[in-house]
N, C-alpha and C. Protein backbone atom coordinates (compact mmCIF):
# COMPACT_ATOMS: atom_id res chain seq x y z
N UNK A 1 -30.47 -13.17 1.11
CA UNK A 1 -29.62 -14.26 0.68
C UNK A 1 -28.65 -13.79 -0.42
N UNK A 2 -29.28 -12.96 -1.01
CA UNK A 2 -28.07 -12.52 -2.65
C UNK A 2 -26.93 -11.33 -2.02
N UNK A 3 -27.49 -10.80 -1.11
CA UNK A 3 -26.74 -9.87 -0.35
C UNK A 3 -25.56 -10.34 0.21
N UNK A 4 -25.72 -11.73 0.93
CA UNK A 4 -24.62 -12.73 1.46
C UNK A 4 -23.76 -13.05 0.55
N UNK A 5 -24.41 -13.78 -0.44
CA UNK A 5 -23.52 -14.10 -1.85
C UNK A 5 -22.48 -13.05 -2.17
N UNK A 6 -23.44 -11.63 -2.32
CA UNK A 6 -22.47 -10.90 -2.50
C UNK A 6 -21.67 -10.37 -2.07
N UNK A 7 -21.91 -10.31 -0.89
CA UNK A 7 -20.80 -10.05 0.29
C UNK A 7 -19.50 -10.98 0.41
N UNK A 8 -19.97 -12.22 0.33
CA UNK A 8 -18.96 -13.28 0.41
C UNK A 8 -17.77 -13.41 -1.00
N UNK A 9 -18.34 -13.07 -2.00
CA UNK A 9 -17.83 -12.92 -3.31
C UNK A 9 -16.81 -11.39 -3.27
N UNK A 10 -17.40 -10.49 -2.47
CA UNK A 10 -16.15 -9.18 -2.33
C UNK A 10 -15.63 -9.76 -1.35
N UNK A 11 -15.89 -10.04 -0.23
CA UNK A 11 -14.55 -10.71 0.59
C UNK A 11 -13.82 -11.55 -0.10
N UNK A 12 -14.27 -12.39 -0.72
CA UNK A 12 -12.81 -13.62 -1.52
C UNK A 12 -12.16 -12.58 -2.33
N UNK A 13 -12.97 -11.57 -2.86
CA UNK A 13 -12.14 -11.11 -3.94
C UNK A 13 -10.73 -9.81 -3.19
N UNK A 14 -11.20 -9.84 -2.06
CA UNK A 14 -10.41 -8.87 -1.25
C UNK A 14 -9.04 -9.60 -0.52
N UNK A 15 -9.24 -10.61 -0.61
CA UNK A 15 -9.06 -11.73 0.06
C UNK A 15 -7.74 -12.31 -0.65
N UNK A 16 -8.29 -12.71 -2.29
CA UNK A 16 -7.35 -12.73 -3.29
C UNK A 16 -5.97 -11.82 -3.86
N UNK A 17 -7.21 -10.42 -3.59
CA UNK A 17 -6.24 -9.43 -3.89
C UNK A 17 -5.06 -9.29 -3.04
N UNK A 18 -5.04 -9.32 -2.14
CA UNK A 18 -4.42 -9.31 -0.78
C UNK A 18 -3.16 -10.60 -0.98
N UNK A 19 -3.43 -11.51 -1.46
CA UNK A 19 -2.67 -12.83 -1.38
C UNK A 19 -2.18 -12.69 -2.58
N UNK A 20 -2.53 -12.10 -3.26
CA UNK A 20 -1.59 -11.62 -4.97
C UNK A 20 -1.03 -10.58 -4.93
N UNK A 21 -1.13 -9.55 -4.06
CA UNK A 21 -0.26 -8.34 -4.09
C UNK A 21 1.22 -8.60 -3.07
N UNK A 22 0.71 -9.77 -2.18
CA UNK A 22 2.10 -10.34 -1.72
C UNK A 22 3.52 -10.16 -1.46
N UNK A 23 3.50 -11.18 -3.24
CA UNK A 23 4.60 -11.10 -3.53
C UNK A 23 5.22 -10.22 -4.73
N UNK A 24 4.26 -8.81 -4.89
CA UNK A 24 4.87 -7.97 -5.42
C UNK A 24 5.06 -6.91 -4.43
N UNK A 25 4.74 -6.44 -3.32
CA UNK A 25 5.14 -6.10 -2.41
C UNK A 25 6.73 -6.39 -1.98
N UNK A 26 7.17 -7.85 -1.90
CA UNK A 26 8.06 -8.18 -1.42
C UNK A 26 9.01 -8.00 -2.87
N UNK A 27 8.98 -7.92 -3.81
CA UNK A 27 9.59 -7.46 -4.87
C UNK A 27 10.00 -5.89 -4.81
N UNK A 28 9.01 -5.56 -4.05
CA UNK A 28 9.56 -3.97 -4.43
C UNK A 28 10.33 -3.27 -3.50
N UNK A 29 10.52 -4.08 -2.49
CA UNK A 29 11.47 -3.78 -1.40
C UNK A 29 12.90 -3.82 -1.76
N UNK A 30 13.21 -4.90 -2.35
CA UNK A 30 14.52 -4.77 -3.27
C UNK A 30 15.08 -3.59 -3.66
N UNK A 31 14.13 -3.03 -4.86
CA UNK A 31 13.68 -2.30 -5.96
C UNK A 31 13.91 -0.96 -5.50
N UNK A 32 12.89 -0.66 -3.93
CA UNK A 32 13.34 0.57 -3.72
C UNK A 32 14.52 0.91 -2.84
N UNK A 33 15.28 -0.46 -2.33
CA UNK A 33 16.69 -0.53 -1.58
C UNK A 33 17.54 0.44 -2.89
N UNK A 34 17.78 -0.50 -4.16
CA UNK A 34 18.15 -0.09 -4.93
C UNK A 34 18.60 1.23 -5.53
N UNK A 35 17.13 2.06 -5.51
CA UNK A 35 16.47 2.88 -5.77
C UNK A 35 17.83 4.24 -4.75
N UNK A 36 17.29 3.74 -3.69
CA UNK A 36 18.46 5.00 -2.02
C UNK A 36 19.83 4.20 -2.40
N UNK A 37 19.97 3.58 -3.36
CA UNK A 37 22.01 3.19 -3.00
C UNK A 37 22.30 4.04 -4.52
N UNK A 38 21.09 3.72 -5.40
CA UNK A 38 21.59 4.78 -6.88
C UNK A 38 21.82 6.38 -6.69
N UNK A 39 20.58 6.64 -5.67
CA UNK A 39 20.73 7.93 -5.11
C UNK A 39 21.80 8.16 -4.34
N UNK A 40 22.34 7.54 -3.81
CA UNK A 40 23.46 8.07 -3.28
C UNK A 40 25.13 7.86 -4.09
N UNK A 41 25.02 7.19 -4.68
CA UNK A 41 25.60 6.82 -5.71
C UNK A 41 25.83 8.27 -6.45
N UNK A 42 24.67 8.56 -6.74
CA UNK A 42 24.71 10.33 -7.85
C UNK A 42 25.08 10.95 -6.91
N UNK A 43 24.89 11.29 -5.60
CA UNK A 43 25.26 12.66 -5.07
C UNK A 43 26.71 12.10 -4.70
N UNK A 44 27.44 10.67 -4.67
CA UNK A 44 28.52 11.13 -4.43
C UNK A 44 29.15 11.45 -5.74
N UNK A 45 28.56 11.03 -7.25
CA UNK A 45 29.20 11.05 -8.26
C UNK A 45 29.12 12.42 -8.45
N UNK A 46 28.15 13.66 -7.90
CA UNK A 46 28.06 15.16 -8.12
C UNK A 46 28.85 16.05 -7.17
N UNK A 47 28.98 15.08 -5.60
CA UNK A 47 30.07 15.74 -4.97
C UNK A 47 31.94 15.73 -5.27
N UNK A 48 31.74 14.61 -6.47
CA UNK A 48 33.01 14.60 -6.93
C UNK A 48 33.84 15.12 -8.01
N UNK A 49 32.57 15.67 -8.66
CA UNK A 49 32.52 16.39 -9.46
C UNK A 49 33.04 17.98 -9.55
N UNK A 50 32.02 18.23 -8.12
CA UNK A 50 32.50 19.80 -7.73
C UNK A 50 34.31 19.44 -7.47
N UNK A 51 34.35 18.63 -7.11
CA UNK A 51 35.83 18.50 -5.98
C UNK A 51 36.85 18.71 -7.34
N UNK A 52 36.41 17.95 -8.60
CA UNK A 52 37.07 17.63 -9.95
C UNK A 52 36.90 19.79 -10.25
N UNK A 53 35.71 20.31 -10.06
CA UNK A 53 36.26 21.70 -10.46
C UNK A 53 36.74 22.42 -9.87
N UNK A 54 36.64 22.37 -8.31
CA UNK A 54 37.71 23.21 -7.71
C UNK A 54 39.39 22.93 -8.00
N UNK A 55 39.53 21.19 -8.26
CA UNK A 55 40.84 21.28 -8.48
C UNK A 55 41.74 21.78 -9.74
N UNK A 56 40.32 21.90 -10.58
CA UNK A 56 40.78 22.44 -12.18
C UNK A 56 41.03 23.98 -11.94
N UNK A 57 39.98 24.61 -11.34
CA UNK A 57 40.29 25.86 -10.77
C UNK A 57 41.99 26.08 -9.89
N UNK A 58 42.01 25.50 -9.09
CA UNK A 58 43.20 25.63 -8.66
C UNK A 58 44.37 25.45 -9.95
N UNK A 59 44.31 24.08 -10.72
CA UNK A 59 45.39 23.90 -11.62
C UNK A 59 45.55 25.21 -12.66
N UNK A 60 44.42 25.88 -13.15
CA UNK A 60 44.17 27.12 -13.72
C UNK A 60 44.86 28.07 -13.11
N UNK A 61 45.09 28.36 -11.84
CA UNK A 61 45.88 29.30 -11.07
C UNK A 61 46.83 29.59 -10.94
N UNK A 62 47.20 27.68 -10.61
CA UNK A 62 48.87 27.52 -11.00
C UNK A 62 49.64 27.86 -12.33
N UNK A 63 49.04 27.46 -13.35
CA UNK A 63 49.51 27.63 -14.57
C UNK A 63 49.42 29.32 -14.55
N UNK A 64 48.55 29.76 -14.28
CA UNK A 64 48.78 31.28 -14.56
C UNK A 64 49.87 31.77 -13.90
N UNK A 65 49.73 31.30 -12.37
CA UNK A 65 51.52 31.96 -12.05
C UNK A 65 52.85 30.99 -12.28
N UNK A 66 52.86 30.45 -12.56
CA UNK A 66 53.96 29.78 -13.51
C UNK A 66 54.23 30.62 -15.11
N UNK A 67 52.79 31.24 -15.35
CA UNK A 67 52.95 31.72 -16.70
C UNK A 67 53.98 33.33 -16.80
N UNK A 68 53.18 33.74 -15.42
CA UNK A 68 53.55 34.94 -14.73
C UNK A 68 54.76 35.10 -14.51
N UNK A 69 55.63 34.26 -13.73
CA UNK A 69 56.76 33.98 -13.28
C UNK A 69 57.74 33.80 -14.67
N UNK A 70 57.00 32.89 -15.71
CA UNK A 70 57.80 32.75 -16.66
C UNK A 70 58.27 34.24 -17.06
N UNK A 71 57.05 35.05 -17.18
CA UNK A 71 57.30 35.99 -18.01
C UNK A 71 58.37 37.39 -17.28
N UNK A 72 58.33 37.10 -16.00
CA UNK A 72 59.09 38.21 -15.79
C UNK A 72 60.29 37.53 -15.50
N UNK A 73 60.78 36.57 -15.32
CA UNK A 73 61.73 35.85 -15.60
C UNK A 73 62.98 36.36 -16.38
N UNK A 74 64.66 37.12 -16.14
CA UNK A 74 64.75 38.15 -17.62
C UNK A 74 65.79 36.90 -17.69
N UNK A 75 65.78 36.73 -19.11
CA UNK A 75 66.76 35.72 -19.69
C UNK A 75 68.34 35.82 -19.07
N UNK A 76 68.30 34.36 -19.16
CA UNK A 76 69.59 34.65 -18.81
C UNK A 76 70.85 34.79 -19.76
């Protein structure tokens, strides 16, 4: 008989748990949507980044042969 009791007392309590984890379950679905749009969010903010140093690289290039050009340039 106490065996039943106790049996019946972990089922409600399994029971409960189950019906209270719910609606934090359904909370965290949000949460980890969120979670894959921030992430992608950074890799495009890091792929734009590279794009920001290749073009500094390039502008670096230019200026050097502009600098180049200046210099052999003979006055007029």
């Amino acid at each position: 008989m106490v065996w039943w009791i106790l049996g019946a007392g972990f089922v409600a309590g399994v029971v409960l748990l189950v019906l209270v984890s719910l609606p934090l379950v359904r909370r965290l679905r949000p949460l980890r949507l969120a979670g894959e749009r921030l992430q992608a969010r950074q890799a495009d903010a890091l792929a734009l980044q590279a794009k920001l140093e290749r073009l500094q690289e390039t502008v670096e290039a230019v200026n050097a042969k502009v600098a180049a050009a200046s210099a052999n340039r003979k006055p007029s």
